[in-house]
Protein backbone atom coordinates (compact mmCIF):
# COMPACT_ATOMS: atom_id res chain seq x y z
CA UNK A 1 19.17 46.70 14.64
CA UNK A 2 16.34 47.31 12.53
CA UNK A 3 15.44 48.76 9.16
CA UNK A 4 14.76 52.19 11.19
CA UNK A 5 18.37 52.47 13.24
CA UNK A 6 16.74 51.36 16.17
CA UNK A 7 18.73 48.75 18.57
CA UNK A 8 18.65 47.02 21.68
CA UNK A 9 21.68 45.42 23.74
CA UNK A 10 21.34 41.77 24.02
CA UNK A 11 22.76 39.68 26.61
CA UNK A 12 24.54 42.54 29.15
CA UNK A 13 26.36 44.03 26.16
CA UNK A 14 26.59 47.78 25.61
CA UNK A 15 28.83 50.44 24.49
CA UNK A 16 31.31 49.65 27.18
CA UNK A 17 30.90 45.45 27.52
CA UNK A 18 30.52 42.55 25.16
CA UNK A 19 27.86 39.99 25.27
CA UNK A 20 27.83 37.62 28.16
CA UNK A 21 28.02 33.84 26.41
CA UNK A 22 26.09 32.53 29.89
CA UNK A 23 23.29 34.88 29.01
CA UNK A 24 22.60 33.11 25.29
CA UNK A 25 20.32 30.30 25.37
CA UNK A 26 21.63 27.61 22.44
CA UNK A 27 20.54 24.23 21.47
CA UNK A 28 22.91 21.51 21.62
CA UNK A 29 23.42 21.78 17.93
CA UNK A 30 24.84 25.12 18.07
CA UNK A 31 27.45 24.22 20.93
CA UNK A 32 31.24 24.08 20.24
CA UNK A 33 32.82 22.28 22.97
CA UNK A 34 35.20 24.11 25.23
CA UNK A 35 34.11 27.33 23.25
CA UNK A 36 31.12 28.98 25.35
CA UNK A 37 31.96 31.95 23.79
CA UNK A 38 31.22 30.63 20.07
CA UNK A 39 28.31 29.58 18.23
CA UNK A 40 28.01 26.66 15.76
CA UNK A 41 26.15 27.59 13.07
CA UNK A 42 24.93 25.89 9.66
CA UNK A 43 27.26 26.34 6.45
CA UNK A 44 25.86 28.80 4.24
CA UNK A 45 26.20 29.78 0.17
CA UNK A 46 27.27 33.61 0.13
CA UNK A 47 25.97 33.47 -3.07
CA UNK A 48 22.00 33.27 -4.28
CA UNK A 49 21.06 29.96 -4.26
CA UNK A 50 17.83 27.17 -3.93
CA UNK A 51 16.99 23.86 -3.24
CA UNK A 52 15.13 23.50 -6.94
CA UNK A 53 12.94 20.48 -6.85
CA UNK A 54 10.53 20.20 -9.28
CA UNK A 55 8.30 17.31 -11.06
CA UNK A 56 9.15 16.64 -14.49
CA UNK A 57 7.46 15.39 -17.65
CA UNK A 58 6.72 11.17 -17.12
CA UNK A 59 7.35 11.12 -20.67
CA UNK A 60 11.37 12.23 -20.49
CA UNK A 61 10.91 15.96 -21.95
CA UNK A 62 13.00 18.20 -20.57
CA UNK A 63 9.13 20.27 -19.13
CA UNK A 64 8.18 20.89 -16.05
CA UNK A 65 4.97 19.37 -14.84
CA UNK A 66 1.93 21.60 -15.18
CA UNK A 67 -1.81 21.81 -15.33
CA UNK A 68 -3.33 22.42 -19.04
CA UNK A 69 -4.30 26.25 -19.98
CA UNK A 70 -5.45 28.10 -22.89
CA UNK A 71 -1.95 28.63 -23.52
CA UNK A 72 -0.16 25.30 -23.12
CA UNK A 73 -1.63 21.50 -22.82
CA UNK A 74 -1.09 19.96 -19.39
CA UNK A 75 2.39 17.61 -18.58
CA UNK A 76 2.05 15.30 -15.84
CA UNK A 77 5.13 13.62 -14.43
CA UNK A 78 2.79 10.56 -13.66
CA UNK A 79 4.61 7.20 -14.78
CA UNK A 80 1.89 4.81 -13.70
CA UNK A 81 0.80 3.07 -10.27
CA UNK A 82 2.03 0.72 -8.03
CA UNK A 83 0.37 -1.83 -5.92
CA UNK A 84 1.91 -4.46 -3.26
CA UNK A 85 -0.05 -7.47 -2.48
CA UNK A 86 1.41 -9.20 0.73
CA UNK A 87 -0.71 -12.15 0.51
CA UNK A 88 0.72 -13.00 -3.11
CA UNK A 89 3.93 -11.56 -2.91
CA UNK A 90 3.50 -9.16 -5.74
CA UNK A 91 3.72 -6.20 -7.03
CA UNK A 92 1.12 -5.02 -9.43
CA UNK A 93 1.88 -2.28 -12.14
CA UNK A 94 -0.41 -0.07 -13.72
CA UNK A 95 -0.44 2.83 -17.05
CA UNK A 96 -0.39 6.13 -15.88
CA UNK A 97 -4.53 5.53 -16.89
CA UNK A 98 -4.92 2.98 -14.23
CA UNK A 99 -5.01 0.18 -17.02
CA UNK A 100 -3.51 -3.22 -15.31
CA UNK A 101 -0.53 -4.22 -16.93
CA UNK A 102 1.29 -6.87 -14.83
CA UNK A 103 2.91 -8.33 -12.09
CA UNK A 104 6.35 -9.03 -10.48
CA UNK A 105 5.88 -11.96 -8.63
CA UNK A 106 7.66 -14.34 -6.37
CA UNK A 107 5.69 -17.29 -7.14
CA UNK A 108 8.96 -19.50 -5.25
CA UNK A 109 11.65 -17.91 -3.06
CA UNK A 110 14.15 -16.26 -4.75
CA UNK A 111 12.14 -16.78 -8.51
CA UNK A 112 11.23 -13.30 -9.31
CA UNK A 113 8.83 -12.80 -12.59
CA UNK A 114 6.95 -10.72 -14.66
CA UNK A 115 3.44 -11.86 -15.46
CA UNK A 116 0.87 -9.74 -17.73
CA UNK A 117 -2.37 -8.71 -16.60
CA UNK A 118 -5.37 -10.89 -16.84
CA UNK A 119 -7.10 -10.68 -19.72
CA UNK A 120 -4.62 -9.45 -21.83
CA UNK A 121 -2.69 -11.44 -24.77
CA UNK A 122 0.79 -12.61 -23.11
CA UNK A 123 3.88 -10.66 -24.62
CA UNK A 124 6.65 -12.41 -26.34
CA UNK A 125 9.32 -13.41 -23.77
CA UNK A 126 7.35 -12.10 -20.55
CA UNK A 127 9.09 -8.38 -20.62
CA UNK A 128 7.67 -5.99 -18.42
CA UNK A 129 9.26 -3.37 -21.13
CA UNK A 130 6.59 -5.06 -23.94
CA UNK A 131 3.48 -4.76 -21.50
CA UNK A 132 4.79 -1.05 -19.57
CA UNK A 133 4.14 2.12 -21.70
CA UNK A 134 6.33 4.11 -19.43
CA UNK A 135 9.94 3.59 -19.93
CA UNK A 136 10.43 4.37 -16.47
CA UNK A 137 8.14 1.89 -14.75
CA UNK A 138 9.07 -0.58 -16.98
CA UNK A 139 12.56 0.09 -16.39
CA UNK A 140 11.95 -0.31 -12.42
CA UNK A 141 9.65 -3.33 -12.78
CA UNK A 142 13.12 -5.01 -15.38
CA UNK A 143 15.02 -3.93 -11.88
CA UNK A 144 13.13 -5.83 -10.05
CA UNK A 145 13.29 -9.20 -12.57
CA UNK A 146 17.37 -8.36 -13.05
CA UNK A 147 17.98 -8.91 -8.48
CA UNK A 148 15.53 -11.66 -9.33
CA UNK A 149 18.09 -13.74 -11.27
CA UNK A 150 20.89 -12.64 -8.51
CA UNK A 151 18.43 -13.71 -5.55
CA UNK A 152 18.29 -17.00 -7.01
CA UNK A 153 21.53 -17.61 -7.43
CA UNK A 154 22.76 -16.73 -3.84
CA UNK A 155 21.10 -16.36 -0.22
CA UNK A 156 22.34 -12.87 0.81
CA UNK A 157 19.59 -12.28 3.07
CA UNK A 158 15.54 -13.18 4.72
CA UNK A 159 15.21 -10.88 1.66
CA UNK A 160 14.67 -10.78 -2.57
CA UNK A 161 14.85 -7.28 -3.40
CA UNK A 162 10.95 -7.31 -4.51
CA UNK A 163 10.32 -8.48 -0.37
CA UNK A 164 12.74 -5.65 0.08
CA UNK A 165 10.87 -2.85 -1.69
CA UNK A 166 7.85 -3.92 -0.75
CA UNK A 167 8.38 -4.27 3.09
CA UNK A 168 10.07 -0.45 3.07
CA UNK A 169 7.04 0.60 1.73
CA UNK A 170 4.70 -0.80 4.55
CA UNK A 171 7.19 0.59 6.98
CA UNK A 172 6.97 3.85 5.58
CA UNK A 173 2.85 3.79 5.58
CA UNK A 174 3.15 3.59 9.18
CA UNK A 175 4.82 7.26 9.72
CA UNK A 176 2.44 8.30 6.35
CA UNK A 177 -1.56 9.62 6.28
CA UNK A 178 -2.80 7.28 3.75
CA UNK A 179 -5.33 10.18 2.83
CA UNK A 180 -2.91 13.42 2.52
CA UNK A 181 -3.53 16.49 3.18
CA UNK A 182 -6.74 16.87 0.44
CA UNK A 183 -8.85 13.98 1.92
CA UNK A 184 -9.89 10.95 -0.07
CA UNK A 185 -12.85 9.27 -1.55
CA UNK A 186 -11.27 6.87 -4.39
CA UNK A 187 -11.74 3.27 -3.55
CA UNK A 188 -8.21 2.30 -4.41
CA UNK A 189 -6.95 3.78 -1.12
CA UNK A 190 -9.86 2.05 0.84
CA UNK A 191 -9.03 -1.20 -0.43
CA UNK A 192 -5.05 -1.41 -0.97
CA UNK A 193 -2.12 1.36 -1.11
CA UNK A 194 -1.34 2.52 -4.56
CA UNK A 195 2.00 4.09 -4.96
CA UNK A 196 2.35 6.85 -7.75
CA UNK A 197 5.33 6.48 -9.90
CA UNK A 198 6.65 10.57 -10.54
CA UNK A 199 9.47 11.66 -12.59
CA UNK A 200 11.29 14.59 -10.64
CA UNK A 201 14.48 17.05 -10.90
CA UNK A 202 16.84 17.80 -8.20
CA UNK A 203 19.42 20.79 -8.64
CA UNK A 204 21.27 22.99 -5.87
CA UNK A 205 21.37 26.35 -7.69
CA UNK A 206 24.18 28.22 -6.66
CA UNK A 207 24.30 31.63 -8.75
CA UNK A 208 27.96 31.84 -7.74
CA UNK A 209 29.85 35.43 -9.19
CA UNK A 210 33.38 35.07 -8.97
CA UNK A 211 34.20 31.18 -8.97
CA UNK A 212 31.95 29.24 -10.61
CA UNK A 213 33.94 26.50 -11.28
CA UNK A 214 35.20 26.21 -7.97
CA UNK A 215 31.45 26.24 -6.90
CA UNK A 216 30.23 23.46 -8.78
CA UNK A 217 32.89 21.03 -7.29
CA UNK A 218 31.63 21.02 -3.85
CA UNK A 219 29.11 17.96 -2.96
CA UNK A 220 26.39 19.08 -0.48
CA UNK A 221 24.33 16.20 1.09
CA UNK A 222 20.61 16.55 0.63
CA UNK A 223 18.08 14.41 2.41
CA UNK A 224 14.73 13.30 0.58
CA UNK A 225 11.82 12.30 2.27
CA UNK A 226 10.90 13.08 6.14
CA UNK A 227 9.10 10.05 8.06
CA UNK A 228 8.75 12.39 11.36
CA UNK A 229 6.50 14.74 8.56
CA UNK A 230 3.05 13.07 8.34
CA UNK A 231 2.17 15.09 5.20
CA UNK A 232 5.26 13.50 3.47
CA UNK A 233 4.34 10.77 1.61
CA UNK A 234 8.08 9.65 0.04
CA UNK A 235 8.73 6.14 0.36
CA UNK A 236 12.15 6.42 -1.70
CA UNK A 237 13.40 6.86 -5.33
CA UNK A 238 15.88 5.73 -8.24
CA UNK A 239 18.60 8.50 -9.00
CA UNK A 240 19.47 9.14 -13.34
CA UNK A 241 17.93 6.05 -14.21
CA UNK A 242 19.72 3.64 -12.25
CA UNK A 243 16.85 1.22 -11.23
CA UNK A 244 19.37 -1.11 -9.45
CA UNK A 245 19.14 0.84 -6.22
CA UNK A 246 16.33 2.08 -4.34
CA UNK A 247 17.19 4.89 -2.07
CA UNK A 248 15.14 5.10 1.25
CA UNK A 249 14.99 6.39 4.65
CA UNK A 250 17.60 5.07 7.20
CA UNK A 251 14.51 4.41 9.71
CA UNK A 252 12.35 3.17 7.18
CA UNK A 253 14.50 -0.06 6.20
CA UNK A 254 16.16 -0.29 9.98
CA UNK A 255 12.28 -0.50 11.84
CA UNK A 256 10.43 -2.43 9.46
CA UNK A 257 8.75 -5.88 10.24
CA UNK A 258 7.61 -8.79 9.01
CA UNK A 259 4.69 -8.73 6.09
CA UNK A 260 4.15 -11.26 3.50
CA UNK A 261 2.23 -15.10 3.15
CA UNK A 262 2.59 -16.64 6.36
CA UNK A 263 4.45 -13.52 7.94
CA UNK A 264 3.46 -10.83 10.11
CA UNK A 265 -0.26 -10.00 10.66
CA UNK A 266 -0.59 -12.52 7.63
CA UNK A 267 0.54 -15.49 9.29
CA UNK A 268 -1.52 -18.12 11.52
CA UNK A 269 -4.13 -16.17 13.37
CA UNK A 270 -3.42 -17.35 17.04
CA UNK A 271 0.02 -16.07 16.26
CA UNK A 272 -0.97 -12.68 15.45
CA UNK A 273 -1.95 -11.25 19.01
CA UNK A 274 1.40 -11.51 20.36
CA UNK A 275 3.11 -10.43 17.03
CA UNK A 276 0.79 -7.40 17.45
CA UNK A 277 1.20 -7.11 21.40
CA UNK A 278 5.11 -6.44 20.35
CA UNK A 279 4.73 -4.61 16.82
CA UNK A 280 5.84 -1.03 18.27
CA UNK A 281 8.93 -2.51 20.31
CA UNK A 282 12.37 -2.57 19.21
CA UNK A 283 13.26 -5.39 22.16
CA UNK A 284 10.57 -7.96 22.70
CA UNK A 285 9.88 -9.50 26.44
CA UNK A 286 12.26 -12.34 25.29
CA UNK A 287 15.12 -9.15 24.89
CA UNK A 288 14.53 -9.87 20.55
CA UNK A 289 14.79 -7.18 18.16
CA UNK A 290 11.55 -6.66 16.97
CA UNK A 291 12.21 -4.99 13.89
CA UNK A 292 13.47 -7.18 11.13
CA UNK A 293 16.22 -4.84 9.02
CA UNK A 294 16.01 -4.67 5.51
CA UNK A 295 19.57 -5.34 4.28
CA UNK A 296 19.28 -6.06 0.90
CA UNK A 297 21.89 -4.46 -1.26
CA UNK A 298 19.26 -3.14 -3.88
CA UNK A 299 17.87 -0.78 -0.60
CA UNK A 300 20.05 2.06 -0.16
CA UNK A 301 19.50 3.28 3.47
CA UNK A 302 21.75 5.78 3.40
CA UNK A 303 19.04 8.70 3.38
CA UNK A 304 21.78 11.09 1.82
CA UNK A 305 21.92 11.85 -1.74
CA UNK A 306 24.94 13.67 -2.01
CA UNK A 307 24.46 16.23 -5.26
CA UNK A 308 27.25 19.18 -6.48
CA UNK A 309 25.96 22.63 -7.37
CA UNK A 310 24.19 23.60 -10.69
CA UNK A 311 23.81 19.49 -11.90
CA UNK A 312 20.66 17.89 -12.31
CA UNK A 313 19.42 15.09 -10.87
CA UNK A 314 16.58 13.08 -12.84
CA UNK A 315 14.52 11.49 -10.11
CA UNK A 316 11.83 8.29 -10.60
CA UNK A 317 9.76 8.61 -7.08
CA UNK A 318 7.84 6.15 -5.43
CA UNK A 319 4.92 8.46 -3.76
CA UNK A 320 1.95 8.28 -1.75
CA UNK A 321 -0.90 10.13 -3.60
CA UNK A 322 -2.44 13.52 -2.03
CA UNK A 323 1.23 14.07 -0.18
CA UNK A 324 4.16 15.97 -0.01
CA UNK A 325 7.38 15.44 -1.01
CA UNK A 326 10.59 17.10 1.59
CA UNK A 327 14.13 18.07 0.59
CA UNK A 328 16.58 19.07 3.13
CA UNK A 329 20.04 20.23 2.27
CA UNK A 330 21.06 22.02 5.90
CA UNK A 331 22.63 24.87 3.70
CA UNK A 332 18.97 26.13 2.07
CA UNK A 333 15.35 26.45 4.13
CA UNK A 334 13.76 23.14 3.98
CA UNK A 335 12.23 22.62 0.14
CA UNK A 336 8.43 20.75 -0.10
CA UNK A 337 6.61 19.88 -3.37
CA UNK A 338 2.95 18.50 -3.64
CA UNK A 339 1.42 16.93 -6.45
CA UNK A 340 -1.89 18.18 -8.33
CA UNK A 341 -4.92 16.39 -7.38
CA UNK A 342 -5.92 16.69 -11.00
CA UNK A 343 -2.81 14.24 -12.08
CA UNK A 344 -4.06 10.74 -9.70
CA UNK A 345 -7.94 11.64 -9.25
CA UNK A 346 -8.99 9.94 -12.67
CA UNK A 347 -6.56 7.22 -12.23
CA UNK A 348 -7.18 6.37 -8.47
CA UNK A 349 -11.29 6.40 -9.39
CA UNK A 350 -10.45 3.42 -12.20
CA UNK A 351 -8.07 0.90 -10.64
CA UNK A 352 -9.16 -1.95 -9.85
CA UNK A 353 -7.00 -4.41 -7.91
CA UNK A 354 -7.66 -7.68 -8.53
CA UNK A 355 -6.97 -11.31 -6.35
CA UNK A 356 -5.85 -14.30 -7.22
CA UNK A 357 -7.40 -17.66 -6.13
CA UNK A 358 -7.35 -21.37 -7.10
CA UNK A 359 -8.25 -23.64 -7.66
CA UNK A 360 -11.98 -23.08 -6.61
CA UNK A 361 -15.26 -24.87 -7.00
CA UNK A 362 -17.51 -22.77 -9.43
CA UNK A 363 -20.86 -23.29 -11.37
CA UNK A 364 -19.77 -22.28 -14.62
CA UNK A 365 -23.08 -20.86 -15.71
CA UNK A 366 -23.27 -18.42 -12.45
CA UNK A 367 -20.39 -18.13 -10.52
CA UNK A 368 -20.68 -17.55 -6.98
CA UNK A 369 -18.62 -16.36 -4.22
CA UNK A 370 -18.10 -15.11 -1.05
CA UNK A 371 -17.64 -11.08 -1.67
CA UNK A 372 -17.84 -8.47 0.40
CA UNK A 373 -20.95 -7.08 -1.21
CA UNK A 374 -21.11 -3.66 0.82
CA UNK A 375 -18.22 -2.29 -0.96
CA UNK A 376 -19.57 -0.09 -3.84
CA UNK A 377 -18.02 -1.89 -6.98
CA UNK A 378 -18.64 -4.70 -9.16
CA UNK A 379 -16.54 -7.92 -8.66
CA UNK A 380 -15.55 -10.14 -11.80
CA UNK A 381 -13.65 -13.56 -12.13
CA UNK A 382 -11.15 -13.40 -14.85
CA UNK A 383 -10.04 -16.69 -15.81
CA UNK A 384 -8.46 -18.90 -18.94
CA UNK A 385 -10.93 -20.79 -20.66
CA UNK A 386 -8.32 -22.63 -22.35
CA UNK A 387 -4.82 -21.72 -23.47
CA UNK A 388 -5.30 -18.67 -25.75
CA UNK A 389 -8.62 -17.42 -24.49
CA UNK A 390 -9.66 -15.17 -21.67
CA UNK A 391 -13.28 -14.84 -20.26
CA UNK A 392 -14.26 -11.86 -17.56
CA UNK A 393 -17.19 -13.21 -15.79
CA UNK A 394 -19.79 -11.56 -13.41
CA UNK A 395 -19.18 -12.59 -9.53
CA UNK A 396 -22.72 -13.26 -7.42
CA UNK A 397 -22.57 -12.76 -3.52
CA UNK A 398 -22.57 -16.37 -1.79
CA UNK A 399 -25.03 -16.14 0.33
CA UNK A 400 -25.62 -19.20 3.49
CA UNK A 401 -27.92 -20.42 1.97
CA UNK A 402 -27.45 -24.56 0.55
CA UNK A 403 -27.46 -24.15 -3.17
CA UNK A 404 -27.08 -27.57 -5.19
CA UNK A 405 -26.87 -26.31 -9.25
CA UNK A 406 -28.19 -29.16 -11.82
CA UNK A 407 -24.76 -29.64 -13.84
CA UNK A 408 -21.62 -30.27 -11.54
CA UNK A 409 -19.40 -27.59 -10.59
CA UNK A 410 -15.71 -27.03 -12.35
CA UNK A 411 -12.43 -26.20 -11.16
CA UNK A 412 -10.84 -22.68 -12.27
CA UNK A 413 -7.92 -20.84 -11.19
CA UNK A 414 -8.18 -17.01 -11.79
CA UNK A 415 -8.51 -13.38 -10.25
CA UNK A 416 -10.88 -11.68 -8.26
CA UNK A 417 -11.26 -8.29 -10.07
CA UNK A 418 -12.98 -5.07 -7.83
CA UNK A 419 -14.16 -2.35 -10.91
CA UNK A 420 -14.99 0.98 -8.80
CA UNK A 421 -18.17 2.50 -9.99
CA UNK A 422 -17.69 5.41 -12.47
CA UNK A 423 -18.77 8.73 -10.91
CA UNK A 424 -21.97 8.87 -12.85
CA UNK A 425 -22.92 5.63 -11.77
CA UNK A 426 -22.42 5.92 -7.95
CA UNK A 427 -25.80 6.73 -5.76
């Protein structure tokens, strides 16, 4: 019946006759066995209620995030950047203003550390929390160093819980477009996959009349993150602070695959055809599982956070830039929240990943090397001179030709560094 008083009989019913079950089309989920004539639908609050999921203020304030007005300065629930390297086994950190900060290693297996950016002065004790800014990506990047010392002391696993992060997070970029849903021209995303750190709130609002109380003592299960949603860019997140376990999608940690030195597409390159001819099965030729699990007990692959009415839930996300973030309760309409291009864009034009190599050959008075010089940036090697001293060198493209400089070359261990080109210098 509709606003007006108008109705029509559905299925054979009628002022004389019920509806026929037999006439209803249902989908399986609505089916109650043995019960044609019944219909299973989802739980519902009587009450008002919404899914509230909102960013939050990278800082800690209790704000929400917002773009600057006349009115009120802007709040960005950026924390800073994130950046795997496979073929080191790292994971680079940046300042919410793409300034390099660090690295959490795995120089051996099973020896996690923490390593400051080149270039800058080494902090007492090697603390990610002295280098970091943001207590919240320091405090994931001290998670990190924390499993370290565990990994090392037993073999649980193929897995440390830095090889664990980072292989859920190349799973997930497989279900994920790298470029959102605004496009993409920074360099950063051309080049590697930066992860944006968010701070985030999670609260089920129930608006509940006549038992509150009663209310707020029910646990719903909510679902984060949607890998068949190409939009949603989620690779997981830390719940109140607790960066000892990374929640993630079941599918994400159960279908992911090799990737590291030597592993995967990384390892010896007549191996990597038939590692590639056998990427997208689950059962090899040989009747193998292809995927390798991640199992690691810092991974939470649960995909259900459950959450009780009217609480909050202080989120640190691990996002793709441009996307969308999903939240799925099954008693509320599905809940989506996008972050402002005008929080990453500065940050994404400025970072600049850099490589490590060594030891190599160089001519200390002009350094050359094999770059890719069609890639619009400027290339640096940043290297110790001696103990205390840093020097940030300009890189020349190696061409074929047989160059013999006068004074002999010198060994040098550093890193490759790729600046982008500032928008006022780009042609």
């Amino acid at each position: 019946m509709d606003c007006f008083g108008q109705f029509v009989d559905l299925a054979g019913s009628g002022p004389q006759a019920d509806a026929d079950p037999n006439r209803i089309t249902r989908s399986q989920p609505l089916e109650v066995t043995s019960r044609p004539e019944l219909l299973a639908l989802p739980p519902r609050f009587t009450s008002p209620a919404r899914l509230w999921l909102r960013f939050m203020d990278a800082g800690g304030k209790n704000e929400e995030a917002r773009l600057g007005t006349d009115q009120a300065p802007a709040v960005s629930p950026v924390c800073g950047y994130l950046m795997p390297n496979h073929l080191d086994n790292a994971l680079m950190v940046y300042a919410a203003d793409a300034s390099d900060r660090g690295v959490v290693r795995l120089p051996f297996q099973g020896d996690v550390v923490w390593e400051d950016a080149p270039g800058r002065p080494s902090t007492v004790g090697q603390s990610p929390s002295l280098a970091i800014p943001n207590q919240f990506l320091a405090g994931m990047a001290n998670g990190l160093l924390q499993w370290g010392i565990v990994d090392a002391g037993f073999v649980a696993g193929p897995d440390t819980a830095l090889e664990a992060l980072m292989r859920v997070i190349d799973s997930t970029l497989w279900s994920v477009d790298p470029y959102g849903h605004q496009g993409e021209d920074h360099l950063a995303l051309l080049i590697g996959h930066p992860v944006v750190v968010l701070r985030a709130v999670l609260r089920l609002e129930v608006k509940e009349p006549v038992d509150l109380p009663a209310v707020n003592l029910k646990t719903v299960p909510v679902r984060l993150g949607s890998l068949t949603q190409w939009q949603d860019g989620l690779f997981g997140f830390f719940v109140n602070d607790d960066y000892m376990t990374f929640h993630c999608a079941p599918a994400a940690a159960r279908l992911a695959r090799e990737v590291g030195p030597h592993r995967g597409f990384l390892q010896q390159a007549n191996a990597v055809p038939d590692f590639y001819n056998t990427f997208s099965d689950d059962i090899d030729s040989q009747g193998n599982d292809g995927a390798t699990p991640v199992v690691h007990p810092y991974v939470d692959t649960s995909g259900v956070l459950f959450v009780q009415p009217n609480q909050d839930f202080r989120l640190t996300m691990l996002v793709e830039p441009h996307s969308l973030v999903y939240g799925t309760s099954g008693t509320l309409p599905r809940k989506d929240v996008g972050m402002r291009r005008e929080w990453v864009k500065d940050a994404l034009s400025k970072l600049s990943p850099t490589f490590r190599f060594g030891p190599v050959l160089i001519d200390a008075k002009r350094i050359r090397m094999p770059i890719p010089h069609d890639i619009n940036g400027t290339w640096s090697w940043d290297h110790r001179v001696d103990v205390t001293t840093w020097s940030n060198d300009a890189v020349t493209h190696a061409t074929q030709d047989a160059l013999l400089p006068p004074d002999p070359p010198t060994g040098s261990e550093g890193w490759l560094r790729l600046t982008p080109p500032q928008p006022e210098e780009e042609t």
